[in-house]
C-alpha atoms as a PDB file:
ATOM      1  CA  UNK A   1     -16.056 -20.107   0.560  1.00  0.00           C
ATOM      2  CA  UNK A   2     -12.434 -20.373   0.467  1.00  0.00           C
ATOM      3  CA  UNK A   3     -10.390 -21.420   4.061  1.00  0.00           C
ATOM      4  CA  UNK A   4      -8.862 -18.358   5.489  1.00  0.00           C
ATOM      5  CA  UNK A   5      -6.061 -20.599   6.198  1.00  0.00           C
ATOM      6  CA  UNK A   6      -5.185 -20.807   2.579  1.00  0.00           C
ATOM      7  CA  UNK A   7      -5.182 -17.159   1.542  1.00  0.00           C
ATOM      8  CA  UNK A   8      -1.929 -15.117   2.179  1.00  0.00           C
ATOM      9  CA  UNK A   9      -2.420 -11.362   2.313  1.00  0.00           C
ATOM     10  CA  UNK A  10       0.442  -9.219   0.368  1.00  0.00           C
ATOM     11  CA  UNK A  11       0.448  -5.709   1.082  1.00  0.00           C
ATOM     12  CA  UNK A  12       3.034  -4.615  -1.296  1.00  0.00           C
ATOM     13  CA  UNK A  13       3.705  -1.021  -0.991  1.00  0.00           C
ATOM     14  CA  UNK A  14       6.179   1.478  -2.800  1.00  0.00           C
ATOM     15  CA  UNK A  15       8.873   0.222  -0.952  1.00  0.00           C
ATOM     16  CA  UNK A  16       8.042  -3.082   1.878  1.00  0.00           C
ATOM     17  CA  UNK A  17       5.325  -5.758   1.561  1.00  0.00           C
ATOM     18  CA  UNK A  18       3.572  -6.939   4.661  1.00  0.00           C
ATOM     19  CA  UNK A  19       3.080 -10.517   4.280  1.00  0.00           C
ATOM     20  CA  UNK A  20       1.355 -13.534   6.199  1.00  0.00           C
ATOM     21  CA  UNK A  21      -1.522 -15.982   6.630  1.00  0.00           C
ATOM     22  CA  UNK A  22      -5.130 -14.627   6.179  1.00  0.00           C
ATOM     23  CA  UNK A  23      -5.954 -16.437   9.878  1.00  0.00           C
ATOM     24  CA  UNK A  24      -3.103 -14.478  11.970  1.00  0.00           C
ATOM     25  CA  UNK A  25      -3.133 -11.090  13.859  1.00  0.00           C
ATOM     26  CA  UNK A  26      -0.292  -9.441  12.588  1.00  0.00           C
ATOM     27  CA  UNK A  27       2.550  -9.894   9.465  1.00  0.00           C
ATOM     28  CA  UNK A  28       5.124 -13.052   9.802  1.00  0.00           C
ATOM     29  CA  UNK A  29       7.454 -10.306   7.959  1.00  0.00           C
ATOM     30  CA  UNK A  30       7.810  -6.955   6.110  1.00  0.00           C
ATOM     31  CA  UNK A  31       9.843  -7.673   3.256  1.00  0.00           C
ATOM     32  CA  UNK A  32      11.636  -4.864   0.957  1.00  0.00           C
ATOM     33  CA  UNK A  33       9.773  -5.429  -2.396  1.00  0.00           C
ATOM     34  CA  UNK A  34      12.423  -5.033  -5.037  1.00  0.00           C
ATOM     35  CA  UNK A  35      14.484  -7.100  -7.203  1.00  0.00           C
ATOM     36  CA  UNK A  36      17.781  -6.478  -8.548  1.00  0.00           C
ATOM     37  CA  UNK A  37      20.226  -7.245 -11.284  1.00  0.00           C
ATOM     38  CA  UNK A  38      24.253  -7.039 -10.838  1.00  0.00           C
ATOM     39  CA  UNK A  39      26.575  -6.364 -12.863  1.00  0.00           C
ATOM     40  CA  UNK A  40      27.382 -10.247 -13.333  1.00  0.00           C
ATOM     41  CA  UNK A  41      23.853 -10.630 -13.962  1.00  0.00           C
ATOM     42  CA  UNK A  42      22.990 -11.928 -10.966  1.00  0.00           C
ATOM     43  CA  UNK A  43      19.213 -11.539  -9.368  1.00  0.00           C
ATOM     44  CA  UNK A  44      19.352 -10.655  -5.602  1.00  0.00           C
ATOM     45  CA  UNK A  45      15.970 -10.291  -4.002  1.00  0.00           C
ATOM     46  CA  UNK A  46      14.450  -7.829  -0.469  1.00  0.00           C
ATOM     47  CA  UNK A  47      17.468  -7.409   1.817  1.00  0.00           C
ATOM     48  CA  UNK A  48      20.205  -8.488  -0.483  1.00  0.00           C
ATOM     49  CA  UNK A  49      20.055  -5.836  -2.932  1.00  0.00           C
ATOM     50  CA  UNK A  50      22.527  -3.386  -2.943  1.00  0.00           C
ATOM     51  CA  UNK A  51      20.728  -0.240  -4.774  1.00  0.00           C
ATOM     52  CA  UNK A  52      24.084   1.645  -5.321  1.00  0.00           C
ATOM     53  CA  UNK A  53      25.368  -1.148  -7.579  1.00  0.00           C
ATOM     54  CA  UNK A  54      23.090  -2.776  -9.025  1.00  0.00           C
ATOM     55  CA  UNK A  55      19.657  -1.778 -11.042  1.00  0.00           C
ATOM     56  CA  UNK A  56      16.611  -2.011  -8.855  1.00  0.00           C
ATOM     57  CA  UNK A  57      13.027  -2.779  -9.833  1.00  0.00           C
ATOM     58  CA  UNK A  58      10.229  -1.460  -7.118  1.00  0.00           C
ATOM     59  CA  UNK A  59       7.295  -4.078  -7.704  1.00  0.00           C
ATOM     60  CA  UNK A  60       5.026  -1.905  -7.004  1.00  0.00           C
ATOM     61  CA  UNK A  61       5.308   2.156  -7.818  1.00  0.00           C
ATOM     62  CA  UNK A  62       3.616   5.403  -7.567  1.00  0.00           C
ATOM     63  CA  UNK A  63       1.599   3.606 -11.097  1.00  0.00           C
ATOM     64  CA  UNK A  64       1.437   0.411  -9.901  1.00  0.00           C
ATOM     65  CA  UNK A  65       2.312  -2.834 -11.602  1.00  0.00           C
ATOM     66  CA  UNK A  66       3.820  -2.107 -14.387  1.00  0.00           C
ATOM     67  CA  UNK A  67       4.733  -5.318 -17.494  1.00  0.00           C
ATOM     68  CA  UNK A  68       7.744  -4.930 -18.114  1.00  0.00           C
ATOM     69  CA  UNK A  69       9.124  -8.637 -20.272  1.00  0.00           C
ATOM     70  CA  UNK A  70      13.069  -7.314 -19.206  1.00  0.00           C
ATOM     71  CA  UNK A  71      11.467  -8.097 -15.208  1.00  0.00           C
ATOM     72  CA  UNK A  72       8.678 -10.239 -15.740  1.00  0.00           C
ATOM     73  CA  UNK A  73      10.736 -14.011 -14.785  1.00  0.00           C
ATOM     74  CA  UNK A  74      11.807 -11.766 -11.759  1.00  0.00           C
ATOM     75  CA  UNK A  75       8.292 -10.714 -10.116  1.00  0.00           C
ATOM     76  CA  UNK A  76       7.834 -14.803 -10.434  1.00  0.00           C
ATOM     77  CA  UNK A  77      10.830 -15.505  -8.672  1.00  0.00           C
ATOM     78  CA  UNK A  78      10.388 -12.784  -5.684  1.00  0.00           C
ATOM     79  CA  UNK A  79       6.683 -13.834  -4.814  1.00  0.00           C
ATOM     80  CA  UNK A  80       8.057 -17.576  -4.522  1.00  0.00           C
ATOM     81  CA  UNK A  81      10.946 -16.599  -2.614  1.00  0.00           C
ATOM     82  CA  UNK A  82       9.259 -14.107  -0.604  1.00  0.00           C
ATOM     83  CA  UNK A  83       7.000 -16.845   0.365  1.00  0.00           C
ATOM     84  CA  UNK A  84       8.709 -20.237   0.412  1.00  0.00           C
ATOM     85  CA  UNK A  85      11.821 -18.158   2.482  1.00  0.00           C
ATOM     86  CA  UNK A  86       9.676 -15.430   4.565  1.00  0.00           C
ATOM     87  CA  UNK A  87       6.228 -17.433   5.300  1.00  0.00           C
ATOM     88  CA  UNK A  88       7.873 -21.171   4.746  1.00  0.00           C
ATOM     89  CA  UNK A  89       5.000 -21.839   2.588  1.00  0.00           C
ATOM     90  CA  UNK A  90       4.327 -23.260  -0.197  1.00  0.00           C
ATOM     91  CA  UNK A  91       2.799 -21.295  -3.072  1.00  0.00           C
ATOM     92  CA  UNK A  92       0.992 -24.078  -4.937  1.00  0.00           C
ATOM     93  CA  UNK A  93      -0.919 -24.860  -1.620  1.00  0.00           C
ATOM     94  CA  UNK A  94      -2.190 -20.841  -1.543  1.00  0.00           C
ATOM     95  CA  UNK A  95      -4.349 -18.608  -2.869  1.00  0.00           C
ATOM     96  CA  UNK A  96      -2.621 -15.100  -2.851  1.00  0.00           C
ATOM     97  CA  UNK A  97      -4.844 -11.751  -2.228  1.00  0.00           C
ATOM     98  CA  UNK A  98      -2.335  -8.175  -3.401  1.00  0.00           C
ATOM     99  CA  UNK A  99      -3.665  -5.607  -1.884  1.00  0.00           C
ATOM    100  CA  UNK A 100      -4.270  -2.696  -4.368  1.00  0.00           C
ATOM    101  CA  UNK A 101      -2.010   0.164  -3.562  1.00  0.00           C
ATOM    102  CA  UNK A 102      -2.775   2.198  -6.623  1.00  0.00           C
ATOM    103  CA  UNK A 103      -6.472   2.620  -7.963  1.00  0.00           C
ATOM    104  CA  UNK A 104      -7.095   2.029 -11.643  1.00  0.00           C
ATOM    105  CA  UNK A 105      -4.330  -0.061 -11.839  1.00  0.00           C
ATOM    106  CA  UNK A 106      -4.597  -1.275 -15.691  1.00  0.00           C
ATOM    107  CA  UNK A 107      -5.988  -4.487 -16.153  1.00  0.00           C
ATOM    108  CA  UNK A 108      -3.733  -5.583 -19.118  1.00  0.00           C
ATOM    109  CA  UNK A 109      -1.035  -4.960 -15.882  1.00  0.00           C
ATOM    110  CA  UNK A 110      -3.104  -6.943 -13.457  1.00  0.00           C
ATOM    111  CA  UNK A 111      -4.092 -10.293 -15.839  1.00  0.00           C
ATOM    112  CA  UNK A 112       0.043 -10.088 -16.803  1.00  0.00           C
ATOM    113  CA  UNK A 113       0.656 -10.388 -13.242  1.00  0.00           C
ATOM    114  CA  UNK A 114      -1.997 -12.908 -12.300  1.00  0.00           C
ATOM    115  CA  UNK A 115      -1.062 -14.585 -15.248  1.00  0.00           C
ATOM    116  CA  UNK A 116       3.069 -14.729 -14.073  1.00  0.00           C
ATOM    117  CA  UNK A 117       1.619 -15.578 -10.165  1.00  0.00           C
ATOM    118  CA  UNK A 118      -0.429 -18.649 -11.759  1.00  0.00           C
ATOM    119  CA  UNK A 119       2.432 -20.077 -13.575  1.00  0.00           C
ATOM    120  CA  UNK A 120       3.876 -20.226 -10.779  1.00  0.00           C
ATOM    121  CA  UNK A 121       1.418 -22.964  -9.799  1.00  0.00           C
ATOM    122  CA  UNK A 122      -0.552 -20.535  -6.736  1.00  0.00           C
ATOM    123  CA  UNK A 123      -3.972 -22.336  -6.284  1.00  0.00           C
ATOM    124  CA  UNK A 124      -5.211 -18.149  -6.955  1.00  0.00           C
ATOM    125  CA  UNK A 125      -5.149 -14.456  -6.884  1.00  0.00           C
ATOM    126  CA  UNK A 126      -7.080 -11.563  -6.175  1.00  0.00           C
ATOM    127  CA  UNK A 127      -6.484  -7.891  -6.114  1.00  0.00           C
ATOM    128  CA  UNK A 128      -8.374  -5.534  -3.669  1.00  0.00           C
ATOM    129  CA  UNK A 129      -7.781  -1.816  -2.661  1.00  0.00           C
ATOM    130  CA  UNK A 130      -6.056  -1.047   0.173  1.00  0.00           C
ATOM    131  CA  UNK A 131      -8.903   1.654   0.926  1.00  0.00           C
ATOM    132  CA  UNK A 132     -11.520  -0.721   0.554  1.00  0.00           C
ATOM    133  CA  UNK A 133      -9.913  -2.945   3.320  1.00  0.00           C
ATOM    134  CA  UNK A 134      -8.918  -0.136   5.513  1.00  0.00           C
ATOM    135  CA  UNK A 135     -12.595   0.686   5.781  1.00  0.00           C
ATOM    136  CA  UNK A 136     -13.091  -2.774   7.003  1.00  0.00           C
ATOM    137  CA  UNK A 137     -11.041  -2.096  10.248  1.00  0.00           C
ATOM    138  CA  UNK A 138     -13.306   0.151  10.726  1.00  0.00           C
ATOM    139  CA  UNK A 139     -16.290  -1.132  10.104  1.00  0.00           C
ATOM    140  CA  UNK A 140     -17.511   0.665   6.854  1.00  0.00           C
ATOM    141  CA  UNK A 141     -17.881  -0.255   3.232  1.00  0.00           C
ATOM    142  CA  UNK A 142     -17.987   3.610   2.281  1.00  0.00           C
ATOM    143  CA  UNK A 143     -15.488   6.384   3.598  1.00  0.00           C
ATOM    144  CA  UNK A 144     -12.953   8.657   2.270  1.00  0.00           C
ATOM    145  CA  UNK A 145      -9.339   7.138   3.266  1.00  0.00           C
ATOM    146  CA  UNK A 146      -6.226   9.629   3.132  1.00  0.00           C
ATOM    147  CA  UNK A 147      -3.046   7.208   3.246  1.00  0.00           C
ATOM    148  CA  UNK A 148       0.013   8.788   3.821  1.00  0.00           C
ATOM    149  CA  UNK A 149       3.161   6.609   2.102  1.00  0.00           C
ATOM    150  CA  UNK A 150       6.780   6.714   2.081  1.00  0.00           C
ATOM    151  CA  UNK A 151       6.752   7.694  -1.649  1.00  0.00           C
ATOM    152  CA  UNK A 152       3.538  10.096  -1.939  1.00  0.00           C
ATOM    153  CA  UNK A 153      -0.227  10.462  -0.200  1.00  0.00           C
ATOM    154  CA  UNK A 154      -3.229   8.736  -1.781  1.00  0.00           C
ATOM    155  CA  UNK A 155      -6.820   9.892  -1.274  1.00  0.00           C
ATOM    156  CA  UNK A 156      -9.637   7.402  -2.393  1.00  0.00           C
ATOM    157  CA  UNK A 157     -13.461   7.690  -1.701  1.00  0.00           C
ATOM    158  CA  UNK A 158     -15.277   4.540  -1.555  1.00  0.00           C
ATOM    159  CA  UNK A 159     -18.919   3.667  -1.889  1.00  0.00           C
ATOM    160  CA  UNK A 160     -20.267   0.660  -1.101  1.00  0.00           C
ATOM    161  CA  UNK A 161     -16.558  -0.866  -1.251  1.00  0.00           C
ATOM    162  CA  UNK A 162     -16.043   0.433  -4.407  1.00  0.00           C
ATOM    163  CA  UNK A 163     -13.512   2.931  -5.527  1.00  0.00           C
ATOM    164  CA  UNK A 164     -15.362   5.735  -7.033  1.00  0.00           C
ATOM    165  CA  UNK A 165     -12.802   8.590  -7.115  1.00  0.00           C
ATOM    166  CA  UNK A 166      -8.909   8.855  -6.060  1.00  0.00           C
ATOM    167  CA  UNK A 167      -6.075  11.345  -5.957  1.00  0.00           C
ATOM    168  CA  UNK A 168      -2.137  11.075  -5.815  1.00  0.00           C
ATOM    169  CA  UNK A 169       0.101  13.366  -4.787  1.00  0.00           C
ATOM    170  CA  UNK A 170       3.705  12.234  -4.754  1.00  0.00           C
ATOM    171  CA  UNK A 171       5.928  13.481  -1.416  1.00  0.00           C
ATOM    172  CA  UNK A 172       9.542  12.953  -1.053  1.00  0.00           C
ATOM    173  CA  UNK A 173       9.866  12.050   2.344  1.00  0.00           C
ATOM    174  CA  UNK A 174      12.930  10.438   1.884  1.00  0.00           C
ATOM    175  CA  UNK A 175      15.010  12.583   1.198  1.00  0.00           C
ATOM    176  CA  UNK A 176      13.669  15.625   3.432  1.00  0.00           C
ATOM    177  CA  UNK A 177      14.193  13.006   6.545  1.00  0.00           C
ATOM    178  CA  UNK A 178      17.824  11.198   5.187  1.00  0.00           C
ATOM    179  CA  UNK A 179      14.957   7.748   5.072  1.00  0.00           C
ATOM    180  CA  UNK A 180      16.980   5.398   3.599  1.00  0.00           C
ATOM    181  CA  UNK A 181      14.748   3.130   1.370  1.00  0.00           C
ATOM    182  CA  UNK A 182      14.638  -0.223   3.306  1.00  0.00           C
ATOM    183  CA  UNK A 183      13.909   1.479   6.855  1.00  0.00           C
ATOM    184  CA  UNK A 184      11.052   0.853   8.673  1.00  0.00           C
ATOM    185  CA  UNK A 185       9.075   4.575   9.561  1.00  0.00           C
ATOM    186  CA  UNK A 186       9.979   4.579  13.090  1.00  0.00           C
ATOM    187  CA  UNK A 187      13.388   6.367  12.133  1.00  0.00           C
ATOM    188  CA  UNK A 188      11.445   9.474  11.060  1.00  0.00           C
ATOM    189  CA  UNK A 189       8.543   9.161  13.394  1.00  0.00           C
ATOM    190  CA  UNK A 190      10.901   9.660  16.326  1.00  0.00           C
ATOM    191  CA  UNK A 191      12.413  12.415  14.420  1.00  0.00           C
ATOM    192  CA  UNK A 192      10.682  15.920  16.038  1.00  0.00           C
ATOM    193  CA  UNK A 193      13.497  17.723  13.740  1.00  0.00           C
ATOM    194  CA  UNK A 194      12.011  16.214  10.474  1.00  0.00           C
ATOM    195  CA  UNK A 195       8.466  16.940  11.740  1.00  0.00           C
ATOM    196  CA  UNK A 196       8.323  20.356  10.595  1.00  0.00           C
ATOM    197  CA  UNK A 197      10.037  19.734   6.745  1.00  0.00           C
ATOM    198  CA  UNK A 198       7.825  16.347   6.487  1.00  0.00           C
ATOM    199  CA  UNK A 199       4.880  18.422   7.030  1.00  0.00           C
ATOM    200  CA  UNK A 200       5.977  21.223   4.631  1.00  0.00           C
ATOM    201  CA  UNK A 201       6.782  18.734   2.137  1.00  0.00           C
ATOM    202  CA  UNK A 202       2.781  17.071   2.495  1.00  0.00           C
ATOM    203  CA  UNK A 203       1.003  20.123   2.858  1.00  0.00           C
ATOM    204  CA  UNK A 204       2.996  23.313   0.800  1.00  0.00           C
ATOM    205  CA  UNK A 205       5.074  21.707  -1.818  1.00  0.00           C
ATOM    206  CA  UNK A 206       7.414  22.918  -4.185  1.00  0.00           C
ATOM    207  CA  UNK A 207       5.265  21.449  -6.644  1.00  0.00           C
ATOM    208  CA  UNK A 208       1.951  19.816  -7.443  1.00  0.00           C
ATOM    209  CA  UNK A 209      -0.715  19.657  -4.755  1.00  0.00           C
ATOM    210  CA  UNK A 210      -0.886  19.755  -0.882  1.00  0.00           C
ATOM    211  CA  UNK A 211      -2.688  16.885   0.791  1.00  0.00           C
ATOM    212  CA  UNK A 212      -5.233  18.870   1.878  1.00  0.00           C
ATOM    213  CA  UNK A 213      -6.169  20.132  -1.914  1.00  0.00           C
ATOM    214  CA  UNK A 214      -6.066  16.750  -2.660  1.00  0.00           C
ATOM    215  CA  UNK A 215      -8.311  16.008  -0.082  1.00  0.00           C
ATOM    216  CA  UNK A 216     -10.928  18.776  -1.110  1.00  0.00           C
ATOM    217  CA  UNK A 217     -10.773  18.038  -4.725  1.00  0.00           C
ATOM    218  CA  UNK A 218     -11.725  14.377  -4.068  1.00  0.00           C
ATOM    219  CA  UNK A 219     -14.852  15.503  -1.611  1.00  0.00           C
ATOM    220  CA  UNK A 220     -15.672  18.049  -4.507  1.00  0.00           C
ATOM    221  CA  UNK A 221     -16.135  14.969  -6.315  1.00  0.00           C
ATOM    222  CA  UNK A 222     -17.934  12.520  -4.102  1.00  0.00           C
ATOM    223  CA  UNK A 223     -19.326  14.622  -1.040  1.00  0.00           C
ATOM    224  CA  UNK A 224     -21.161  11.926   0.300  1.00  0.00           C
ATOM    225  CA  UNK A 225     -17.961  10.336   1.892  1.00  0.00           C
ATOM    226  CA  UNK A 226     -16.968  13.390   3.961  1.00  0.00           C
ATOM    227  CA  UNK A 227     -18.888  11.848   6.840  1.00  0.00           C
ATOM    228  CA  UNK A 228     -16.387   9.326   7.213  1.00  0.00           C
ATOM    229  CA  UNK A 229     -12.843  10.516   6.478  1.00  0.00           C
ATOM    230  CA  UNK A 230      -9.940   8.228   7.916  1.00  0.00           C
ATOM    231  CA  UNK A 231      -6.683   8.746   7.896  1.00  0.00           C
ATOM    232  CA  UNK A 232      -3.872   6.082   7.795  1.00  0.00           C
ATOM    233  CA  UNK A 233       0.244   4.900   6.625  1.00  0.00           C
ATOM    234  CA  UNK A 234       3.563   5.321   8.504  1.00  0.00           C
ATOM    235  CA  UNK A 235       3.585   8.838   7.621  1.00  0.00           C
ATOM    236  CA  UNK A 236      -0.093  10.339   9.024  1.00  0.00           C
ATOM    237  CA  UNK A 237       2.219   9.071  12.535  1.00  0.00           C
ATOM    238  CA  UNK A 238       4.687  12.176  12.097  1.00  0.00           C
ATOM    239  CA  UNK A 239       3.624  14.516  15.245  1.00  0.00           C
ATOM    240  CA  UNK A 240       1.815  17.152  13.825  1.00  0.00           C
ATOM    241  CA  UNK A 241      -0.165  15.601  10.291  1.00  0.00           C
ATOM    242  CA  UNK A 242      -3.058  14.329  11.614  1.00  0.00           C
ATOM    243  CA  UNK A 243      -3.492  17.790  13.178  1.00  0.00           C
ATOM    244  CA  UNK A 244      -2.785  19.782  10.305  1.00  0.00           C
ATOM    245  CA  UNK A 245      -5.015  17.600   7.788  1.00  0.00           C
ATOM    246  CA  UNK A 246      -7.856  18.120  10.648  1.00  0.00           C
ATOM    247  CA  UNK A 247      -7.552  21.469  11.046  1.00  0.00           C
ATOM    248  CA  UNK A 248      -7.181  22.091   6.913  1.00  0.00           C
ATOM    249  CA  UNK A 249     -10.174  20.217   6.275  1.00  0.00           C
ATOM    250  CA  UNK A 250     -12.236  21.282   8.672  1.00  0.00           C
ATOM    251  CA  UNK A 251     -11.789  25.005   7.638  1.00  0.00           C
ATOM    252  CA  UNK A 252     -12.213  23.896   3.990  1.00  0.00           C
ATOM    253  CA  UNK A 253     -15.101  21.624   3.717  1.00  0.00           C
ATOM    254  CA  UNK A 254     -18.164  21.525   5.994  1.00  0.00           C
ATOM    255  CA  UNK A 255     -19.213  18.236   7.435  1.00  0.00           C
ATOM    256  CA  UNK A 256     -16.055  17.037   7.353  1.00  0.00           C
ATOM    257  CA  UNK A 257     -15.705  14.122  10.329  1.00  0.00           C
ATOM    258  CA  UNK A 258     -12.526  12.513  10.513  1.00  0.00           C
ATOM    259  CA  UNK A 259     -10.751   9.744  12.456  1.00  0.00           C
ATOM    260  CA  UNK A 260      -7.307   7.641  11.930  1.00  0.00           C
ATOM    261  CA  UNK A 261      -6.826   3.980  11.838  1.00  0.00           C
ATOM    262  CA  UNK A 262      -6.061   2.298  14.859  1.00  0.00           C
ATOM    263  CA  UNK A 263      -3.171   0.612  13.154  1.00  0.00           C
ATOM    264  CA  UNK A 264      -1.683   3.325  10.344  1.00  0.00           C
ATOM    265  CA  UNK A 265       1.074   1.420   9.588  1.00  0.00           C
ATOM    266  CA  UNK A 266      -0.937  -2.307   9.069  1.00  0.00           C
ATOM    267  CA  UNK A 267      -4.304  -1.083   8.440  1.00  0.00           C
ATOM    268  CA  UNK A 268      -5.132  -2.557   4.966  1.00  0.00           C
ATOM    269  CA  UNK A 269      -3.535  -5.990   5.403  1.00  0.00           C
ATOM    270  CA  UNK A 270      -5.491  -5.923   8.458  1.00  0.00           C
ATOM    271  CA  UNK A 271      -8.660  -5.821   6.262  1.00  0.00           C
ATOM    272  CA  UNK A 272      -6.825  -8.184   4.213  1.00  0.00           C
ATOM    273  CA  UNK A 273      -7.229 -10.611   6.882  1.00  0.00           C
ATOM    274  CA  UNK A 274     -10.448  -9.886   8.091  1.00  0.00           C
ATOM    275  CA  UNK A 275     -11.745 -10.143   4.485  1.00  0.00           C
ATOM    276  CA  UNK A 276     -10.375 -13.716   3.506  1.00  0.00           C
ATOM    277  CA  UNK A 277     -11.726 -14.748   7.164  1.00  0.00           C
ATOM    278  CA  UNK A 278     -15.290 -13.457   6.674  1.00  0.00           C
ATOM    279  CA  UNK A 279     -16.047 -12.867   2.669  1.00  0.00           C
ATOM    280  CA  UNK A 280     -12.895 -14.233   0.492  1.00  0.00           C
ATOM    281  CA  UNK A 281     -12.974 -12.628  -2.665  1.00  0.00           C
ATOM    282  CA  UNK A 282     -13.454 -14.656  -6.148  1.00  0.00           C
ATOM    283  CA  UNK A 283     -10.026 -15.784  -7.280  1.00  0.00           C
ATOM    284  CA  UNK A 284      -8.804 -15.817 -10.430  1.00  0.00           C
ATOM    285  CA  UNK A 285      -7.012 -19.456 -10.942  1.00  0.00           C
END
């Protein structure tokens, strides 16, 4: 087994990465995960990036990784200054475990990126679904986890902490609430005036599917996990979508027992931790 004090858990989102040691409680520091180019060609990282001037990369999007050569030095360079400037670590003493925003990520896109992280000299990676480790917090290894994100709503039903089946609907809670991209969700949380449109925007859209018929179609799929349906992100914090999803789902689908994370906004980098502490994953070095 590998020490838990060598593992640091990267929960790199659509928009902020929650990053720290795999033996502490909570993140050393959410970090904006983007990299940019100016038009001196200059790379700014996180904070420093101006998005209305220069071109931003997202790491990590609705499709996850994506290889893209034009970017590739640049992922490099934001994972080692992410860590050596956030976390004052050094890379080549770590092994790093991403958690897996996006199921079915391709794994051409996933050995590119280990690939990139390794010549960077990190001791190893790993990649594990957010899902799967926000079922740890909870205790389970099979479930149906709803995670509501900045950028869109993910549904995923695990068995036997495996991904099995998974739905995405994309939201754009940004701009109903005036989010700007870098913000923490507390701005909109707080925001009873946005409750109503953020809810509209999850549930009836102007297009594609409501959470809720994302929800169904997924249970249509793998009934077995309705027993266990937990809800969790920034976004399931917004007064009134918990209650809505609940009430939805419950009309819609018998059997349906559902519960939300005791920590929404940190729940898979909390299973992060709890995973390189009690069954580290096999590395790829």
């Amino acid at each position: 087994n590998q020490k838990m004090s060598g593992i640091i858990v990267a929960d790199v989102g659509g928009r902020l990465c929650r990053l720290g040691l795999g033996d502490e409680e909570a993140p050393r520091t959410i970090y904006p995960a983007c990299v940019s180019l100016n038009a001196s060609g200059d790379v700014r990282f996180g904070d420093g990036v101006n998005q209305k001037t220069e071109e931003v990369l997202w790491l990590f999007g609705s499709g996850g990784y994506t290889a893209d050569p034009k970017w590739e030095p640049f992922i490099q360079d934001w994972f080692t200054y992410a860590i050596m400037n956030e976390l004052r670590e050094d890379p080549s003493e770590q092994q790093l475990l991403i958690v897996e925003n996006v199921p079915g990520w391709n794994d051409e896109g996933k050995e590119k990126l280990t690939s990139i992280l390794l010549e960077s000299d990190w001791q190893g990676v790993a990649f594990v679904p957010a899902s799967v480790l926000t079922l740890r917090t909870v205790g389970a290894t099979s479930g149906l986890v709803v995670d509501f994100g900045a950028s869109g709503v993910r549904v995923n039903a695990v068995v036997d902490g495996s991904v099995v089946a998974h739905s995405f609907g994309i939201a754009d809670i940004s701009s109903v609430s005036g989010l700007t991209q870098f913000q923490e969700h507390s701005a909109w949380m707080k925001d009873s005036q946005n409750a109503e449109k953020i809810i509209q925007a999850l549930f009836e859209p102007s297009s594609g599917k409501g959470v809720t018929d994302l929800v169904v179609e997924v249970l249509e799929q793998v009934g077995s996990v309705a027993d266990n349906v937990v809800i969790t992100g920034g976004v399931s914090l917004v007064a009134g979508v918990v209650d809505r999803l609940t009430s939805e789902l419950q009309s819609r689908y018998e059997g349906a027992n559902i519960s939300s994370a005791e920590s929404p906004l940190l729940s898979a980098w909390l299973g992060g931790v709890d995973l390189a502490e009690q069954d580290p994953p096999e590395f790829s070095s």
